[in-house]
PDB file of N, CA and C in Angstrom:
ATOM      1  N   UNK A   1     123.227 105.851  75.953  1.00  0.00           N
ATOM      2  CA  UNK A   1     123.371 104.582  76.664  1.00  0.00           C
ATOM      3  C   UNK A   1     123.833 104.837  78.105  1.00  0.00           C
ATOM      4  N   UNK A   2     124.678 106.026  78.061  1.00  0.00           N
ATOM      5  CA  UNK A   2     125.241 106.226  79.594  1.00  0.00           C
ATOM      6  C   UNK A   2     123.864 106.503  80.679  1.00  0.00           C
ATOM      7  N   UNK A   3     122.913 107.231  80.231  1.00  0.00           N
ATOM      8  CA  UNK A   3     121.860 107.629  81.008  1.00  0.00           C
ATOM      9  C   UNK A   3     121.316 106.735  81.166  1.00  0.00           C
ATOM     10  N   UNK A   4     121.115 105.240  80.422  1.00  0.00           N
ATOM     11  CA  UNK A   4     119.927 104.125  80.944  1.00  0.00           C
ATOM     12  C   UNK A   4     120.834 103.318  81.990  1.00  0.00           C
ATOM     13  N   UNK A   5     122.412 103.578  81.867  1.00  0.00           N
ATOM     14  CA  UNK A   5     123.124 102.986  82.836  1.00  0.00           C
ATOM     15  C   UNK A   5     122.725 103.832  84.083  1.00  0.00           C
ATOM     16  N   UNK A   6     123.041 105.247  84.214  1.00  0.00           N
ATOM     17  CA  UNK A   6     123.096 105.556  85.540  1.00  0.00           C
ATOM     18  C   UNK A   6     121.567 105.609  85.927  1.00  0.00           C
ATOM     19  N   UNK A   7     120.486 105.530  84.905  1.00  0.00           N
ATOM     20  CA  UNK A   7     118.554 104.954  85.528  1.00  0.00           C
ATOM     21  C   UNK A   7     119.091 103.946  86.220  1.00  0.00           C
ATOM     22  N   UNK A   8     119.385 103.102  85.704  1.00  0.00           N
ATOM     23  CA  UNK A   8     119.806 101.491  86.236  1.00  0.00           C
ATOM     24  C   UNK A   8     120.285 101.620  88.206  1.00  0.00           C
ATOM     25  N   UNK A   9     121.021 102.116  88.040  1.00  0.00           N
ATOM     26  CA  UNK A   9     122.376 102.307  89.129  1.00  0.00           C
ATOM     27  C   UNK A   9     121.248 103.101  90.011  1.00  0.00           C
ATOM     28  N   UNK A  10     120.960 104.293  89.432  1.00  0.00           N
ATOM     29  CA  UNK A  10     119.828 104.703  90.766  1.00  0.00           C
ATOM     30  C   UNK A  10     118.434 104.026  91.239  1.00  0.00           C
ATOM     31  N   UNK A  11     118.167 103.109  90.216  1.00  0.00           N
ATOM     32  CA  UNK A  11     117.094 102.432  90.731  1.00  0.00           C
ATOM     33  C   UNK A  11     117.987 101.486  91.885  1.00  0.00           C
ATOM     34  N   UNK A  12     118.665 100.963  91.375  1.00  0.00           N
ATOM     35  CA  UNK A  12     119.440  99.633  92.662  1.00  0.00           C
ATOM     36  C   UNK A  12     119.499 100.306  93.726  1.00  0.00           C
ATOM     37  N   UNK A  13     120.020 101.969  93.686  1.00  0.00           N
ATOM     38  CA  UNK A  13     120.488 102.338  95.221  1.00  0.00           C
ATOM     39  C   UNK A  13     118.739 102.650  95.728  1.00  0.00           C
ATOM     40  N   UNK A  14     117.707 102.842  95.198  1.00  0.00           N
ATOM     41  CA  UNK A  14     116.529 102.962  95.410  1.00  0.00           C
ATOM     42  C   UNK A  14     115.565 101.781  96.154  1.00  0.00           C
ATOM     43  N   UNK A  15     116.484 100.563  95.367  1.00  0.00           N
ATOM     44  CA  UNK A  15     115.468  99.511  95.855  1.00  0.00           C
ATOM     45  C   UNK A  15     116.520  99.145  97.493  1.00  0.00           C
ATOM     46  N   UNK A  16     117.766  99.371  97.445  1.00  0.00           N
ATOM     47  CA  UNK A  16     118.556  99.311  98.595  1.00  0.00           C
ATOM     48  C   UNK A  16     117.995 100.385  99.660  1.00  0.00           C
ATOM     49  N   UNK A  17     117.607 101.588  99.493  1.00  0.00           N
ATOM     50  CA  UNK A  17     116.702 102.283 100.462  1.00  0.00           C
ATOM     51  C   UNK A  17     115.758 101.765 100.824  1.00  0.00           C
ATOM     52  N   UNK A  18     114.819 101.479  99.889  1.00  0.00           N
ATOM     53  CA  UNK A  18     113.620 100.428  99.889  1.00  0.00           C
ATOM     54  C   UNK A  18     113.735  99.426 101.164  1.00  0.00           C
ATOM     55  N   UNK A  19     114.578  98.583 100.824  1.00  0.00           N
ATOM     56  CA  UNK A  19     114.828  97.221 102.049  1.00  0.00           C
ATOM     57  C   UNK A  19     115.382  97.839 103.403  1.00  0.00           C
ATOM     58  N   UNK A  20     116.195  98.964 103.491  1.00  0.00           N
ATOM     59  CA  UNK A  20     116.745  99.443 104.685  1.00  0.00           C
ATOM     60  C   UNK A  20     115.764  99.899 105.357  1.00  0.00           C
ATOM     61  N   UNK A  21     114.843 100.927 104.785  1.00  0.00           N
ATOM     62  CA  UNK A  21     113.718 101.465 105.439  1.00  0.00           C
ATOM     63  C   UNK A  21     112.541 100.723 106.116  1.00  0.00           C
ATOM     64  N   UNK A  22     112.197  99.764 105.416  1.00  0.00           N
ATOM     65  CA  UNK A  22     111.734  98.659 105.426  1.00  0.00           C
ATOM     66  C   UNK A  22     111.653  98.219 107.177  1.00  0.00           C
ATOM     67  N   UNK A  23     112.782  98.315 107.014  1.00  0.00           N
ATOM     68  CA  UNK A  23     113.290  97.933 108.707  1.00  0.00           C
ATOM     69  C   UNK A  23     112.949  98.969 110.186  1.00  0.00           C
ATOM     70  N   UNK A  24     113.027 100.022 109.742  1.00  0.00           N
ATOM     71  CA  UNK A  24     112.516 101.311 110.180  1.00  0.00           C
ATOM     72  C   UNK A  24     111.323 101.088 110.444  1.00  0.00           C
ATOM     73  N   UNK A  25     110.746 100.992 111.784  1.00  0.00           N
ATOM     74  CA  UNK A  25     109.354 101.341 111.973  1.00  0.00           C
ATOM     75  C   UNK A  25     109.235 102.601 112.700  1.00  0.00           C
ATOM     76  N   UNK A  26     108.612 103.320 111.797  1.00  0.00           N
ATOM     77  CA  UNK A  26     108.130 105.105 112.313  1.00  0.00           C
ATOM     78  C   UNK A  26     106.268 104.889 111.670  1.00  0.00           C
ATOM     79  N   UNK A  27     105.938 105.928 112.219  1.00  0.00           N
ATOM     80  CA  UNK A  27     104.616 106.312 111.603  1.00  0.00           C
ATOM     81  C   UNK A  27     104.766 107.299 110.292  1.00  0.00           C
ATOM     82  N   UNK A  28     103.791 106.907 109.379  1.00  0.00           N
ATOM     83  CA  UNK A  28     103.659 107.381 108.003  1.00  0.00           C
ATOM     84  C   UNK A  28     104.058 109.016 108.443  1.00  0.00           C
ATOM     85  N   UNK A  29     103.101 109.385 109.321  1.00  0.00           N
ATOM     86  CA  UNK A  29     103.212 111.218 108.990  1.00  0.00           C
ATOM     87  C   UNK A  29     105.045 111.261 109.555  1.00  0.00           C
ATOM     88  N   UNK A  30     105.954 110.585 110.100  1.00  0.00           N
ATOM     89  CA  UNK A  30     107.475 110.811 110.319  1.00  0.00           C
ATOM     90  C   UNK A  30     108.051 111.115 109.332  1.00  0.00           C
ATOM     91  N   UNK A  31     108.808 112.072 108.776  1.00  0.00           N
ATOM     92  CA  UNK A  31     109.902 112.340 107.513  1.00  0.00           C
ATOM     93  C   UNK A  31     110.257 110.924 107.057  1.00  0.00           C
ATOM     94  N   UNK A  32     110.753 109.717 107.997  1.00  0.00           N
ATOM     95  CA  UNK A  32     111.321 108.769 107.298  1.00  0.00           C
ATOM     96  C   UNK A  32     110.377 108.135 106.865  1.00  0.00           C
ATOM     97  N   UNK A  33     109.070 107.950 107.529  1.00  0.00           N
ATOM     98  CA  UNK A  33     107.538 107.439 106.825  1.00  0.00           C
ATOM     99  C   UNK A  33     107.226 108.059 105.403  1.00  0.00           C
ATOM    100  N   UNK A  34     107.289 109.243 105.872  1.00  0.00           N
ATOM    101  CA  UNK A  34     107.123 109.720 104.178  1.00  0.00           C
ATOM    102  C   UNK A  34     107.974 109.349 103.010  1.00  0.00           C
ATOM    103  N   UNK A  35     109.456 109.420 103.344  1.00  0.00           N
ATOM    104  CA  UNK A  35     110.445 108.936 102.364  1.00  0.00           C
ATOM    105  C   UNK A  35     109.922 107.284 102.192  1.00  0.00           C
ATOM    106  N   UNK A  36     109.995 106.384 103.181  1.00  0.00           N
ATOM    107  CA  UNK A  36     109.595 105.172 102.746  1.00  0.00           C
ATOM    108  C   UNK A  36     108.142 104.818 101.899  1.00  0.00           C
ATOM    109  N   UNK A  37     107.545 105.904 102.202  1.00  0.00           N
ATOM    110  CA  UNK A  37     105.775 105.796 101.482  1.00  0.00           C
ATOM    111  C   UNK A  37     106.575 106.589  99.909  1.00  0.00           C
ATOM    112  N   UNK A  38     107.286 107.199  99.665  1.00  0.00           N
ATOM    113  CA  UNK A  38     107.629 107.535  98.487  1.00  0.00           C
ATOM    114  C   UNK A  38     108.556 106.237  97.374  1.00  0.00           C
ATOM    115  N   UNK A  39     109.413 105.868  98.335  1.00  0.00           N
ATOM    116  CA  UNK A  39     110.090 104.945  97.733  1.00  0.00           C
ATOM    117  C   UNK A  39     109.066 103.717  97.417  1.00  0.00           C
ATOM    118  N   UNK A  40     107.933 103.186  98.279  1.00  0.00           N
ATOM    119  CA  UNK A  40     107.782 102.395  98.160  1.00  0.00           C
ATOM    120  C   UNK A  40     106.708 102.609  96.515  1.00  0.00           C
ATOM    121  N   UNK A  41     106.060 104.039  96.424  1.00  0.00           N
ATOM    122  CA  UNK A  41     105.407 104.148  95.111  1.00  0.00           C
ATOM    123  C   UNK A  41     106.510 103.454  93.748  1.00  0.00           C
ATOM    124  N   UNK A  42     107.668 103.921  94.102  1.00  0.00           N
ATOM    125  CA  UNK A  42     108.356 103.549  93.268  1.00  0.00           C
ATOM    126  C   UNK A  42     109.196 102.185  92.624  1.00  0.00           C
ATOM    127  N   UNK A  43     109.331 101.613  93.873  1.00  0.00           N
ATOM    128  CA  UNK A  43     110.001 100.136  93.794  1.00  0.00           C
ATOM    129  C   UNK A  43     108.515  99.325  93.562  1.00  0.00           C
ATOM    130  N   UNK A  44     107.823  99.260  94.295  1.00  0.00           N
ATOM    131  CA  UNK A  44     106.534  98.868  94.327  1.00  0.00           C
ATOM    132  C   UNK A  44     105.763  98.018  92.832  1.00  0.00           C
ATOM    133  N   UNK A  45     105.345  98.633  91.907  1.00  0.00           N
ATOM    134  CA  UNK A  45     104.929  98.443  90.815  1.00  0.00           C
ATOM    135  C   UNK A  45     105.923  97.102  90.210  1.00  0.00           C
ATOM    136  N   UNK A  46     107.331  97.436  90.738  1.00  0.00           N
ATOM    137  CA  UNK A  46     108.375  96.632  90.085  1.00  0.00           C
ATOM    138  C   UNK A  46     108.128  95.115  90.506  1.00  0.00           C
ATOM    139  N   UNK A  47     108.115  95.122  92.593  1.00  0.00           N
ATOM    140  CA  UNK A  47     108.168  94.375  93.262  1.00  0.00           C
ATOM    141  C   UNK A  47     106.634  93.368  93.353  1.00  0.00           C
ATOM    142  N   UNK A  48     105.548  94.182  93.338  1.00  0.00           N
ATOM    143  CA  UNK A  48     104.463  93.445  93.022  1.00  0.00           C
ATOM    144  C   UNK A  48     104.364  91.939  92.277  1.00  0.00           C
ATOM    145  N   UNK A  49     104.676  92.302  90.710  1.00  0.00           N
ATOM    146  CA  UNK A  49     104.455  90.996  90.042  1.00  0.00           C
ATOM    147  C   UNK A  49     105.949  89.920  90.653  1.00  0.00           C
ATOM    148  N   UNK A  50     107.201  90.327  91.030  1.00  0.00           N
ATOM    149  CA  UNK A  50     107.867  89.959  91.650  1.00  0.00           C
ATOM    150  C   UNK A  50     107.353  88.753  92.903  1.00  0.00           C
ATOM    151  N   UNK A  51     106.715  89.450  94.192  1.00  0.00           N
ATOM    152  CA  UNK A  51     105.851  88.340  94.754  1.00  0.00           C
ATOM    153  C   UNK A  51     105.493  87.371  94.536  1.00  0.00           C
ATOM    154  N   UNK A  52     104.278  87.883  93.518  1.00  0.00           N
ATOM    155  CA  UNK A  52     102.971  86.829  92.768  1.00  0.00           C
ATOM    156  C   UNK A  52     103.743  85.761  92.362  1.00  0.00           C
ATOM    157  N   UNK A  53     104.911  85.800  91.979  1.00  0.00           N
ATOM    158  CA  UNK A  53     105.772  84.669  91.374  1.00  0.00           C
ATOM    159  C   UNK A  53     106.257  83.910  92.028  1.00  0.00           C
ATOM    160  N   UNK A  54     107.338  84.448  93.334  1.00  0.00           N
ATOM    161  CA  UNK A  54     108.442  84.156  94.048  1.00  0.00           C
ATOM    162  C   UNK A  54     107.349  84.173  95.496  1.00  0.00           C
ATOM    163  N   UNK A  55     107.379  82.854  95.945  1.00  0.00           N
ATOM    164  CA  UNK A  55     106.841  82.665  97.590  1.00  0.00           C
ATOM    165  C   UNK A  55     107.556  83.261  98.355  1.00  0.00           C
ATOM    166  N   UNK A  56     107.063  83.708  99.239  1.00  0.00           N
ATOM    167  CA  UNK A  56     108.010  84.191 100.749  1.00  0.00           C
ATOM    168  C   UNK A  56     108.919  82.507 101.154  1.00  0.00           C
ATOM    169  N   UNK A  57     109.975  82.605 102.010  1.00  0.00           N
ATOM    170  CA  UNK A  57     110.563  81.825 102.231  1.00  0.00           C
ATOM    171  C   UNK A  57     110.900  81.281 103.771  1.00  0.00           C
ATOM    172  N   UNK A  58     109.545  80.339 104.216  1.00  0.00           N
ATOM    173  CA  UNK A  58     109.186  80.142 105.463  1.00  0.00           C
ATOM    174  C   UNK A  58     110.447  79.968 106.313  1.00  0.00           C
ATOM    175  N   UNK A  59     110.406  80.470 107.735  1.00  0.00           N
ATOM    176  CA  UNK A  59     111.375  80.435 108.486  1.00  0.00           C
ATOM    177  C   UNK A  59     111.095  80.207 109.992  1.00  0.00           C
ATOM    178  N   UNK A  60     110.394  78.991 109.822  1.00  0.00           N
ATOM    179  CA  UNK A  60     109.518  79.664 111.378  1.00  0.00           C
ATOM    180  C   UNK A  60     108.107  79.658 111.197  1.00  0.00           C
ATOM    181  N   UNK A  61     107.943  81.008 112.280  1.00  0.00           N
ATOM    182  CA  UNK A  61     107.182  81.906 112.297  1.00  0.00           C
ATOM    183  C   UNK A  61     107.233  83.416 111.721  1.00  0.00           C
ATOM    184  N   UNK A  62     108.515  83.529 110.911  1.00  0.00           N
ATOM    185  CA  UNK A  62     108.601  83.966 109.964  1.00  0.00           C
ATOM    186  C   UNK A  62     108.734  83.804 108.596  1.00  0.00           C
ATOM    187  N   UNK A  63     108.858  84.945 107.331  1.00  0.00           N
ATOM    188  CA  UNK A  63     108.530  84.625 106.047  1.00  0.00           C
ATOM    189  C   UNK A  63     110.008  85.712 105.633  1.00  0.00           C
ATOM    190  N   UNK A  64     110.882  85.154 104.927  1.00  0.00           N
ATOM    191  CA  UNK A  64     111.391  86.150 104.099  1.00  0.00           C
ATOM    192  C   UNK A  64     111.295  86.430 102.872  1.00  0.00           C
ATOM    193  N   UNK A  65     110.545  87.548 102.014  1.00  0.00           N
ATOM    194  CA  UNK A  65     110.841  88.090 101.496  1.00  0.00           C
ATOM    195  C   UNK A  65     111.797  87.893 100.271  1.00  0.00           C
ATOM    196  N   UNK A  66     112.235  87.110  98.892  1.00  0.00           N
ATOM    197  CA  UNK A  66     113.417  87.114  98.724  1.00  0.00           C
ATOM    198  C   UNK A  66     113.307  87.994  97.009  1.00  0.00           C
ATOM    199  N   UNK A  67     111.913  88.600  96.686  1.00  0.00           N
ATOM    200  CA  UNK A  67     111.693  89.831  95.708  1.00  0.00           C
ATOM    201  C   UNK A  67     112.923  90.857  95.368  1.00  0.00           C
ATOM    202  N   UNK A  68     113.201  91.074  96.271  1.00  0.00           N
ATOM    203  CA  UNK A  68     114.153  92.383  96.443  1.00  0.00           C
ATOM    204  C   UNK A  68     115.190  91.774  96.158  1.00  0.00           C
ATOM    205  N   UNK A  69     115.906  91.494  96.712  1.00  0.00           N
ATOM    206  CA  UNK A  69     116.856  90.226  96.031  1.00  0.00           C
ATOM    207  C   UNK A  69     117.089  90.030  94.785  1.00  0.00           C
ATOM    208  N   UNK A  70     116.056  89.304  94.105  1.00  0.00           N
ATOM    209  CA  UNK A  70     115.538  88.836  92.649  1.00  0.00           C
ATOM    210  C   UNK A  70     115.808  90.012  92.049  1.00  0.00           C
ATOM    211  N   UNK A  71     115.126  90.662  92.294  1.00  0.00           N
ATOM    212  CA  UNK A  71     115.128  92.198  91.694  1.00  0.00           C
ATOM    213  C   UNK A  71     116.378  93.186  91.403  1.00  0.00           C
ATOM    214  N   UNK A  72     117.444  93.215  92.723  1.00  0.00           N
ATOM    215  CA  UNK A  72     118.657  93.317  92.227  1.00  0.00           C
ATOM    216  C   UNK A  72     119.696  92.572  92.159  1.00  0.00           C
ATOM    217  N   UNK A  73     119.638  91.655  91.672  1.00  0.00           N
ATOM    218  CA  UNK A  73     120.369  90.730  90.707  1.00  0.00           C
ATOM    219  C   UNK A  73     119.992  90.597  89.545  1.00  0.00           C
ATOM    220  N   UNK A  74     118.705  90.814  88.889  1.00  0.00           N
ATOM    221  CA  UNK A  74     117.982  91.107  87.863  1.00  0.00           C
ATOM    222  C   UNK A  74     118.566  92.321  87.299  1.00  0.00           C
ATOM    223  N   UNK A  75     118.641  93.409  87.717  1.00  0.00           N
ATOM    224  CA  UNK A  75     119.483  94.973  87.800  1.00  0.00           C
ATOM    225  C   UNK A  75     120.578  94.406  87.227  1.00  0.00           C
ATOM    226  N   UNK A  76     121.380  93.793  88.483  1.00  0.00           N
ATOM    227  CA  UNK A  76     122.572  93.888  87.978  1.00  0.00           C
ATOM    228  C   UNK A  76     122.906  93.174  86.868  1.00  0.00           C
ATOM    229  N   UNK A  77     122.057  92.405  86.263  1.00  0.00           N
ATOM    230  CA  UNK A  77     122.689  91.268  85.501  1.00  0.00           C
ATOM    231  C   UNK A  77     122.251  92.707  84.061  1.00  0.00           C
ATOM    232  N   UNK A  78     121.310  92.979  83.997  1.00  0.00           N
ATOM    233  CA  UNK A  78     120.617  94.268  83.008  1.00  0.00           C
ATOM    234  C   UNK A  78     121.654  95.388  82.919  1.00  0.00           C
ATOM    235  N   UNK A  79     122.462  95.563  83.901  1.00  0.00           N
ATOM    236  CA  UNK A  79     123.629  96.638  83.916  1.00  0.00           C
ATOM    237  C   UNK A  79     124.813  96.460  83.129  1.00  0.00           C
ATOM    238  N   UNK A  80     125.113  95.046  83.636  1.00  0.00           N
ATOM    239  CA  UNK A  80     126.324  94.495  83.169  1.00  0.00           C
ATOM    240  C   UNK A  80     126.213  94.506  81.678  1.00  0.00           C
ATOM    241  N   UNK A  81     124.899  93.678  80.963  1.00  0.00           N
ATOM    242  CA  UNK A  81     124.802  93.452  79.432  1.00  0.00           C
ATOM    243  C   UNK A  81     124.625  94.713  78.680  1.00  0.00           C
ATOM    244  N   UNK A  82     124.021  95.632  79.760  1.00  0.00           N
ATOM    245  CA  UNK A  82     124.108  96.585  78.729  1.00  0.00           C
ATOM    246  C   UNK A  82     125.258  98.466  78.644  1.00  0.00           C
ATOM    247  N   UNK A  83     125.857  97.914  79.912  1.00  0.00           N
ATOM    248  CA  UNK A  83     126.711  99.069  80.580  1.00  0.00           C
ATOM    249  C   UNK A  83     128.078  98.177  80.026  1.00  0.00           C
TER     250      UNK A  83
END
């Protein structure tokens, strides 16, 4: 049980890289491009059907995003019940 806790815990700090990088604009071939093209294989699959569900959240002429979010609070609530 301890190991699906600390899966848990490293996915959150994963999807928290995820959104930081996010912010980072470099080009793909940059080390931090690559780390973000890696992370994103990984959060990705999660965050997808996430979208399809949850609208972006108009602001403007902007849209936020509020998946990631969803996603770890979803975590955490999955941590708590079962950690």
């Amino acid at each position: 049980m301890r190991f699906i806790c600390s899966l848990i815990q490293l996915y959150i700090l994963v999807v928290f890289a995820r959104i930081l990088l996010e912010w980072v604009r470099v080009p793909s071939e940059h080390p931090v491009g690559k780390v973000r093209s890696v992370l994103a294989t990984v959060v990705d699959p999660v965050l997808i059907p996430l979208r399809r569900v949850i609208p972006p959240v108009r602001m403007g002429g902007a849209a936020l995003d509020l998946s990631p979010l969803v996603l770890l609070i979803g975590l955490s609530i999955l941590s708590s019940a079962i950690c």
